[in-house]
PDB file of N, CA and C in Angstrom:
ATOM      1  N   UNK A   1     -13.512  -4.910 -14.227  1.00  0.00           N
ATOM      2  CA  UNK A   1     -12.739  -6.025 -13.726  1.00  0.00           C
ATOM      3  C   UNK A   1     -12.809  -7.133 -14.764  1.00  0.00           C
ATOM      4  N   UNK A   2     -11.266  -8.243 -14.833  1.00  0.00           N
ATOM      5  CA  UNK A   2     -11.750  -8.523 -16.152  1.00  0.00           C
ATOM      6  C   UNK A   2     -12.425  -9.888 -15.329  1.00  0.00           C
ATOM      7  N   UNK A   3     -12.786 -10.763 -16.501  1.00  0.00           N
ATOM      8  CA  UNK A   3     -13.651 -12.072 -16.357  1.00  0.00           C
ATOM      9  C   UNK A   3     -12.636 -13.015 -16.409  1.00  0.00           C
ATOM     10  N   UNK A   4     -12.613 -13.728 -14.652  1.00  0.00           N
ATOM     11  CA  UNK A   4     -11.734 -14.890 -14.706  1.00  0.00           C
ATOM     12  C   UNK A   4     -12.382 -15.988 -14.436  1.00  0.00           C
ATOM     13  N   UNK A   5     -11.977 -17.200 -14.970  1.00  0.00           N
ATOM     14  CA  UNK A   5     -12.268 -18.438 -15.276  1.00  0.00           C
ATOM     15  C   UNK A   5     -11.949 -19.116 -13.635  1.00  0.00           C
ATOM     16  N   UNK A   6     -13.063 -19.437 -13.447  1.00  0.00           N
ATOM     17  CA  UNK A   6     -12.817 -19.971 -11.978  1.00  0.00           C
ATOM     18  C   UNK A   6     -12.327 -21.269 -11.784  1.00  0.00           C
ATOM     19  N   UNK A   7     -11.463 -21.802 -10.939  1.00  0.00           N
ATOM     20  CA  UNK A   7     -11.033 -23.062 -10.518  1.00  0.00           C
ATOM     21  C   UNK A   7     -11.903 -23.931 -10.168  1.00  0.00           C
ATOM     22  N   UNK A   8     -11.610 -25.255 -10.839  1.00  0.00           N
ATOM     23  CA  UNK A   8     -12.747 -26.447  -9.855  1.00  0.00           C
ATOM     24  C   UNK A   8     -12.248 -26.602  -8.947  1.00  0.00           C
ATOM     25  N   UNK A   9     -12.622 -26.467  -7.744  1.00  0.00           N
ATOM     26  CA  UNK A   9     -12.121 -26.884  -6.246  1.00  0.00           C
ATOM     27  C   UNK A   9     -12.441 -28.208  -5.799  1.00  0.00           C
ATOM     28  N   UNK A  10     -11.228 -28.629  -5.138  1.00  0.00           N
ATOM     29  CA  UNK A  10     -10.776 -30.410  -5.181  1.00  0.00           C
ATOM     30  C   UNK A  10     -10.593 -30.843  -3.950  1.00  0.00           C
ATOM     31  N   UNK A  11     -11.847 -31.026  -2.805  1.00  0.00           N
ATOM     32  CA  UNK A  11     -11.614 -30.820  -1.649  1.00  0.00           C
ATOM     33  C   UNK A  11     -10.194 -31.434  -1.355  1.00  0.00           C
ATOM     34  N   UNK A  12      -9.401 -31.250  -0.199  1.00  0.00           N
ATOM     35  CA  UNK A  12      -8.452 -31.964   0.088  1.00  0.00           C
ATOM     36  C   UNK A  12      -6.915 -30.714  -0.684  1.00  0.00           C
ATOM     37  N   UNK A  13      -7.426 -30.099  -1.576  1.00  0.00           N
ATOM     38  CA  UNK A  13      -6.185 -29.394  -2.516  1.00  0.00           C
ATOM     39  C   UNK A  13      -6.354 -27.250  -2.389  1.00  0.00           C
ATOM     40  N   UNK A  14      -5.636 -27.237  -2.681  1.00  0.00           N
ATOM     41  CA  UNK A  14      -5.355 -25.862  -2.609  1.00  0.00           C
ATOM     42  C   UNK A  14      -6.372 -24.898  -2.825  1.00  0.00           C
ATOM     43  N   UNK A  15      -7.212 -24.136  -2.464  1.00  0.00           N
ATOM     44  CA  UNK A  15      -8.120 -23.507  -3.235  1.00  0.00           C
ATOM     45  C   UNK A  15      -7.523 -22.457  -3.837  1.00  0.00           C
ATOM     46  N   UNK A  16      -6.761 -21.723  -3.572  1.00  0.00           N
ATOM     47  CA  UNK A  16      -6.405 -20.759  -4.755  1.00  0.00           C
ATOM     48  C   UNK A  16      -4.851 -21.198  -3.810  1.00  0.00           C
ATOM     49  N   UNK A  17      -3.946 -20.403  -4.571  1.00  0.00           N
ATOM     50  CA  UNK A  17      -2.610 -19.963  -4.072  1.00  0.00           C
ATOM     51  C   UNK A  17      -2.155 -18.970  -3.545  1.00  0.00           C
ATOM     52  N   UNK A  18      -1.360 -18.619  -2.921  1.00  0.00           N
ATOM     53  CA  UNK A  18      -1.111 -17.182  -1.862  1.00  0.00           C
ATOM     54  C   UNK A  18      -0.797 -16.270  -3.213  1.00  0.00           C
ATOM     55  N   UNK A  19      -0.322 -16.240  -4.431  1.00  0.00           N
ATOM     56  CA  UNK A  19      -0.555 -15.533  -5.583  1.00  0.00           C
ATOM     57  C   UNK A  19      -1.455 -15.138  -6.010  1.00  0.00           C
ATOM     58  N   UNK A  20      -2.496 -16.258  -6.434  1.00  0.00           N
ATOM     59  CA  UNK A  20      -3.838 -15.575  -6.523  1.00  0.00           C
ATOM     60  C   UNK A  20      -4.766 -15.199  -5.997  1.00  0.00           C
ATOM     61  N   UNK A  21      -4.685 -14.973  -4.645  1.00  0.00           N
ATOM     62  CA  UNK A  21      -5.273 -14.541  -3.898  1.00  0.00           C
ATOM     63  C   UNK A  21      -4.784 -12.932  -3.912  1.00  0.00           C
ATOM     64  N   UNK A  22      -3.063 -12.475  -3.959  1.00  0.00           N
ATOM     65  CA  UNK A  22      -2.773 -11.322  -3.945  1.00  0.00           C
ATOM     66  C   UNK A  22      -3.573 -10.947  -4.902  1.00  0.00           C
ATOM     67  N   UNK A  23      -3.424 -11.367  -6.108  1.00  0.00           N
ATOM     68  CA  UNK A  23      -4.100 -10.942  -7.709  1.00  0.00           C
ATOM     69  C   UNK A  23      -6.174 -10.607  -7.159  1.00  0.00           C
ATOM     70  N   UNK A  24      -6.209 -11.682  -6.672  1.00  0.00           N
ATOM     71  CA  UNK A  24      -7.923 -11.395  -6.275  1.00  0.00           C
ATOM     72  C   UNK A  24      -8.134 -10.211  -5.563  1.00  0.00           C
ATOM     73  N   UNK A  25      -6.954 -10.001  -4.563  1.00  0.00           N
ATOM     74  CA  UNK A  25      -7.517  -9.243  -3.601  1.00  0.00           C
ATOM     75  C   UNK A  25      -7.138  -7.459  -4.268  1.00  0.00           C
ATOM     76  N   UNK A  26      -5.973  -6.938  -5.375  1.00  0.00           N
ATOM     77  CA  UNK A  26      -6.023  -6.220  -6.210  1.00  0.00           C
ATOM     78  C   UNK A  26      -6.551  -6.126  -6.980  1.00  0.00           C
ATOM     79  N   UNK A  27      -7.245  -7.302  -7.820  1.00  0.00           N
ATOM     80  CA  UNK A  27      -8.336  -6.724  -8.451  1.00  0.00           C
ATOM     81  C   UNK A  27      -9.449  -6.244  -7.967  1.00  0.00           C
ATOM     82  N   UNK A  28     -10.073  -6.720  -7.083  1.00  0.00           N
ATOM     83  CA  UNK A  28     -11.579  -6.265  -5.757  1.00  0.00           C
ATOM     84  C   UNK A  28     -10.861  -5.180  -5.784  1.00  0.00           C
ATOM     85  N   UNK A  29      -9.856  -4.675  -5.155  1.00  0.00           N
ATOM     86  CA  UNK A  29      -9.283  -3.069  -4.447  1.00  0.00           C
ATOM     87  C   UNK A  29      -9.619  -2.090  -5.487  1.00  0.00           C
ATOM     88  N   UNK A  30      -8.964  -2.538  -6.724  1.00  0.00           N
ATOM     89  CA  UNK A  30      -8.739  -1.388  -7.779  1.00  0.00           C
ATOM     90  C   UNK A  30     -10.807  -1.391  -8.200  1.00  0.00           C
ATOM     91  N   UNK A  31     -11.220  -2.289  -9.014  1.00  0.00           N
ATOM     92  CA  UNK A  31     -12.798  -2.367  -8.850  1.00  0.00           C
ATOM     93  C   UNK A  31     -13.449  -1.155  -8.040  1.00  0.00           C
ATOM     94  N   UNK A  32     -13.418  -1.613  -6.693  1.00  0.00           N
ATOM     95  CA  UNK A  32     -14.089  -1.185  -5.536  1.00  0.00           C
ATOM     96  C   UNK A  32     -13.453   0.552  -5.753  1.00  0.00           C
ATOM     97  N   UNK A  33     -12.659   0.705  -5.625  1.00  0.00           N
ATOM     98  CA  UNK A  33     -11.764   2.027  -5.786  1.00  0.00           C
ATOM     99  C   UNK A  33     -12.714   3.403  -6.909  1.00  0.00           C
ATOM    100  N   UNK A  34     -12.948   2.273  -8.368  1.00  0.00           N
ATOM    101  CA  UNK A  34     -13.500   3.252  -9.232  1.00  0.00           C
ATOM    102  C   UNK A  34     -15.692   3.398  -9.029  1.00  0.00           C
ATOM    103  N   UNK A  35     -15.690   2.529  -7.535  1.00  0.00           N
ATOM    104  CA  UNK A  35     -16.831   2.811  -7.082  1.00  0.00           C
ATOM    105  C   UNK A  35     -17.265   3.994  -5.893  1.00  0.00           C
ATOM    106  N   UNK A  36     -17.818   5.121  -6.171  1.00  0.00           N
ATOM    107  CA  UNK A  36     -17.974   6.372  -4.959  1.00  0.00           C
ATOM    108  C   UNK A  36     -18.318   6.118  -4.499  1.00  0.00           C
ATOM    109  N   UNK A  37     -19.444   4.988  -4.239  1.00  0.00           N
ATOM    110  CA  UNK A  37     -19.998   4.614  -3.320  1.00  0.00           C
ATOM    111  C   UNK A  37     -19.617   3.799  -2.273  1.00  0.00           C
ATOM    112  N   UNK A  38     -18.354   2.991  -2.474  1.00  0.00           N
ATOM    113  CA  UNK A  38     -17.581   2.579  -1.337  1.00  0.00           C
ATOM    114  C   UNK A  38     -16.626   3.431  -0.707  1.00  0.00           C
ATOM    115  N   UNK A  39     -16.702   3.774   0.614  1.00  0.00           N
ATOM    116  CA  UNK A  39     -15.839   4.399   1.413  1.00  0.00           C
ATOM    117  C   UNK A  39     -14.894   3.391   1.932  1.00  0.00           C
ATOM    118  N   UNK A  40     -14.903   2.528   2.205  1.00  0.00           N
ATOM    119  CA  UNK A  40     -13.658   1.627   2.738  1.00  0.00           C
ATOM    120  C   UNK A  40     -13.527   0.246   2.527  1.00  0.00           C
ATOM    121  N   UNK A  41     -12.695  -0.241   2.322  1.00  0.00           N
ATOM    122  CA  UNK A  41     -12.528  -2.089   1.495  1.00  0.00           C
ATOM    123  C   UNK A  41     -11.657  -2.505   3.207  1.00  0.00           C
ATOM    124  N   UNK A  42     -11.884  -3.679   3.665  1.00  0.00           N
ATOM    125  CA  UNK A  42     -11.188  -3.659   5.282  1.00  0.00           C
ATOM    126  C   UNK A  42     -11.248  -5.279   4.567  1.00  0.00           C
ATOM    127  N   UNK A  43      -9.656  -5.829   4.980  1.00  0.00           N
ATOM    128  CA  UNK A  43      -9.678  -7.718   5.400  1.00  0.00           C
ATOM    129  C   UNK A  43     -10.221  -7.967   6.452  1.00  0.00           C
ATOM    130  N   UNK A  44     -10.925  -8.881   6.661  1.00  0.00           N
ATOM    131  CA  UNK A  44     -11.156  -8.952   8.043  1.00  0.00           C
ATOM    132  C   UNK A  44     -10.764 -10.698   8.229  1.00  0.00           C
ATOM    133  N   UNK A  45     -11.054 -11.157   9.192  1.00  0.00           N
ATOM    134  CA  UNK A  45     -11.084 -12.702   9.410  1.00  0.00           C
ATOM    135  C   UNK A  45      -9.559 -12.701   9.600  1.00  0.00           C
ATOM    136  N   UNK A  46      -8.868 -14.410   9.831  1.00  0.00           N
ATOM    137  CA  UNK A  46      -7.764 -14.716   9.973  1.00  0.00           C
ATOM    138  C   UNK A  46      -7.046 -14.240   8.983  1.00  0.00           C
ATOM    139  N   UNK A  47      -6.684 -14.028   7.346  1.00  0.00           N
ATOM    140  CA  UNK A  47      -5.716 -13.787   7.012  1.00  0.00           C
ATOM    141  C   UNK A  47      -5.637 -12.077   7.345  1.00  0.00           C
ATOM    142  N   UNK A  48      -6.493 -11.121   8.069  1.00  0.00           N
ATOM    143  CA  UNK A  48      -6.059 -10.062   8.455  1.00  0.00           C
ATOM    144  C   UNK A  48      -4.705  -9.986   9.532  1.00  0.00           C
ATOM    145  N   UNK A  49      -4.555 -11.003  10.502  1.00  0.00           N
ATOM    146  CA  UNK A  49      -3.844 -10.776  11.552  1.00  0.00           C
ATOM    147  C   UNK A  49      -2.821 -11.843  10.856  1.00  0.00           C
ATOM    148  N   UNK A  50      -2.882 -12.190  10.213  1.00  0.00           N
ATOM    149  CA  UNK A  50      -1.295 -12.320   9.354  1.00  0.00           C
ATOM    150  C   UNK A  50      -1.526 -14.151   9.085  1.00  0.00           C
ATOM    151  N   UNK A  51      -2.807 -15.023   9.818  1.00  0.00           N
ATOM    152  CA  UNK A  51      -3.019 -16.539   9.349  1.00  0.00           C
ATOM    153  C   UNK A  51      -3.189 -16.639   7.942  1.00  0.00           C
ATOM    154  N   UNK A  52      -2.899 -17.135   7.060  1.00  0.00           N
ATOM    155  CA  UNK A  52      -2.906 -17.832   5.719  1.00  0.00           C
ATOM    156  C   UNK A  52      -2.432 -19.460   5.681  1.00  0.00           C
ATOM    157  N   UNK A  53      -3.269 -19.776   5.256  1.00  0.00           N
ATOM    158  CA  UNK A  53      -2.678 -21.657   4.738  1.00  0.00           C
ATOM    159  C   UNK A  53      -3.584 -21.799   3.268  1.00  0.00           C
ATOM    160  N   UNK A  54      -3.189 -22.689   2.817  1.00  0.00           N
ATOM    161  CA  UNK A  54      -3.821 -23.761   1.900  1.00  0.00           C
ATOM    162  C   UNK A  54      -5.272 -23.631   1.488  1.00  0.00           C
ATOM    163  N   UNK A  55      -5.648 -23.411   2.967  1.00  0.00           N
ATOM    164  CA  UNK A  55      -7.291 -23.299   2.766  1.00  0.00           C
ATOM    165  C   UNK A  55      -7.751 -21.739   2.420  1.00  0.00           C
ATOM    166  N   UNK A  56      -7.200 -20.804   3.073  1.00  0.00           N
ATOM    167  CA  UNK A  56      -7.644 -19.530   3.564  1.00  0.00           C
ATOM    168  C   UNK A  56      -8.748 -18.882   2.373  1.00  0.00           C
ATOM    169  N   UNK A  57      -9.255 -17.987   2.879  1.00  0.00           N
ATOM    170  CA  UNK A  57      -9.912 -17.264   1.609  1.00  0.00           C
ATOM    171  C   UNK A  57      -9.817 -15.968   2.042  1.00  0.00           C
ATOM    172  N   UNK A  58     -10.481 -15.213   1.473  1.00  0.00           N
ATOM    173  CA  UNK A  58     -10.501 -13.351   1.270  1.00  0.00           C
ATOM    174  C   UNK A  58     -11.976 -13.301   2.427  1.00  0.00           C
ATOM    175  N   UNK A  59     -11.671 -12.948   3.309  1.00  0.00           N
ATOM    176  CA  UNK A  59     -13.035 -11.923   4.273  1.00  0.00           C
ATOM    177  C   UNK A  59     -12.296 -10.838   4.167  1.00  0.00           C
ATOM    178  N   UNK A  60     -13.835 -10.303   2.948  1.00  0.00           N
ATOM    179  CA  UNK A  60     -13.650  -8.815   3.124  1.00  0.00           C
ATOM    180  C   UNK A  60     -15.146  -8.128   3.583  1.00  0.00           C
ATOM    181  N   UNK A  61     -14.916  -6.752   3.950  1.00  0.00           N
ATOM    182  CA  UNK A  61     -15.852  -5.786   4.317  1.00  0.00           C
ATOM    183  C   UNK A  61     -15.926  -5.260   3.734  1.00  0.00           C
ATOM    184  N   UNK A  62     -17.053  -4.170   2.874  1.00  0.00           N
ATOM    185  CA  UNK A  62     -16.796  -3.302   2.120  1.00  0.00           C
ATOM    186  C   UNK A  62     -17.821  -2.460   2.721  1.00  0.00           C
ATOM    187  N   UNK A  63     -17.342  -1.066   2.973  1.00  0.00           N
ATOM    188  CA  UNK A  63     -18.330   0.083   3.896  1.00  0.00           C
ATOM    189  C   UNK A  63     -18.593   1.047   2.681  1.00  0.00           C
ATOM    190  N   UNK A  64     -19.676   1.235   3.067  1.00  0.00           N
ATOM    191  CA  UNK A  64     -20.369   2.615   2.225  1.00  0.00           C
ATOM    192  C   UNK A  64     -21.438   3.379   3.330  1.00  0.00           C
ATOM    193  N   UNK A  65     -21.102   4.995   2.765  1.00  0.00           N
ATOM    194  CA  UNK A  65     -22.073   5.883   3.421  1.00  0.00           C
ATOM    195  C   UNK A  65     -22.920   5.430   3.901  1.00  0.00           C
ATOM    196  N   UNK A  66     -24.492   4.617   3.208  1.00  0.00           N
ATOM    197  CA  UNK A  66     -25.586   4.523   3.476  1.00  0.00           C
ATOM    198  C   UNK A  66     -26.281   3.290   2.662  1.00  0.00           C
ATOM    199  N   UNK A  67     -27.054   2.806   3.675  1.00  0.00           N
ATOM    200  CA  UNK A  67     -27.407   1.735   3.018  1.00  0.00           C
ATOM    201  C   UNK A  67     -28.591   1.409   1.999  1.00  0.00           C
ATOM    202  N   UNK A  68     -28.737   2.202   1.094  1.00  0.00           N
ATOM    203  CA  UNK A  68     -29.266   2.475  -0.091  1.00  0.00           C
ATOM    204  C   UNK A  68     -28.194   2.391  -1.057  1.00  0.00           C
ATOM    205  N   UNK A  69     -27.417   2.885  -0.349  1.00  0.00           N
ATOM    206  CA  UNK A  69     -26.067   2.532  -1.882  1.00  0.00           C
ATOM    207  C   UNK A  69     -25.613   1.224  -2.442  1.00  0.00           C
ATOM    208  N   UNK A  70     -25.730   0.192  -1.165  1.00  0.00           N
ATOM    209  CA  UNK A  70     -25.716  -1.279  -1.404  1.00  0.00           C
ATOM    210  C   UNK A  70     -26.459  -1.987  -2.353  1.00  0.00           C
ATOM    211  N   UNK A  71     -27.592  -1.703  -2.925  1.00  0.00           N
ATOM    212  CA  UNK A  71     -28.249  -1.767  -3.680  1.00  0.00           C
ATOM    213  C   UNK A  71     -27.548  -1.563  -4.712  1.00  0.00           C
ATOM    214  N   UNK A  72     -27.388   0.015  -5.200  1.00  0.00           N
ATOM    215  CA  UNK A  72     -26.463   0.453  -6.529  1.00  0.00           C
ATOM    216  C   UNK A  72     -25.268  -0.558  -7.254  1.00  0.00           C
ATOM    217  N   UNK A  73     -24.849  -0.943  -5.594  1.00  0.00           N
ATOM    218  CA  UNK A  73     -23.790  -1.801  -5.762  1.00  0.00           C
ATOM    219  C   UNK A  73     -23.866  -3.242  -6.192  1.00  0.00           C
ATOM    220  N   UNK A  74     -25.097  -3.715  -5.813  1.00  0.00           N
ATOM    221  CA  UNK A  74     -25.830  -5.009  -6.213  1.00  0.00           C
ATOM    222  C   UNK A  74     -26.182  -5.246  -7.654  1.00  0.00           C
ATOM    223  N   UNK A  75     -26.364  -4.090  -8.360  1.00  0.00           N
ATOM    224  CA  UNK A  75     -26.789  -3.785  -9.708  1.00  0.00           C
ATOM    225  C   UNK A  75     -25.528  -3.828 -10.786  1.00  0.00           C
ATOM    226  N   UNK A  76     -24.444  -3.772 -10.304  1.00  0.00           N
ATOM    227  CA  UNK A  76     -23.560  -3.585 -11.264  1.00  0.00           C
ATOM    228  C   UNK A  76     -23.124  -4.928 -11.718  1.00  0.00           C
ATOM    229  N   UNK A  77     -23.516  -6.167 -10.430  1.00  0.00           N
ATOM    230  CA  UNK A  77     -22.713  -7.677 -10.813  1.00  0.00           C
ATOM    231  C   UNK A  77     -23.513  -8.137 -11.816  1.00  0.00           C
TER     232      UNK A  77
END
């Protein structure tokens, strides 16, 4: 995944844009994808049931087999 330069966040202002959020949430997918150890990437929270604003952010889940693998997964950041 490549290395992005994070935004200063300005309370009161946009935290990301409904663009980069698509872009965030394809890059995590594709990432997560070339990991075996994740069995399923799930949105969860309000922008699952279709809420998005200004504020929103990414709740995600990420499931794996067993929880020893979480670890593996901890090691790679």
């Amino acid at each position: 995944m490549k290395s992005r330069k994070r935004k200063k966040l300005v309370i009161g202002e946009n935290m990301y844009t409904h663009n980069e959020r698509i872009e965030m949430m394809s890059e995590i997918e594709s990432f997560t994808k070339s990991l075996h150890e994740v069995q399923a990437l799930l949105l969860v929270g309000s922008g699952s049931t279709g809420f998005r604003d200004k504020y929103s952010d990414l709740d995600l889940l990420v499931v794996v087999k067993n929880s020893e693998e979480v670890v593996t997964i901890n090691k790679l950041n």
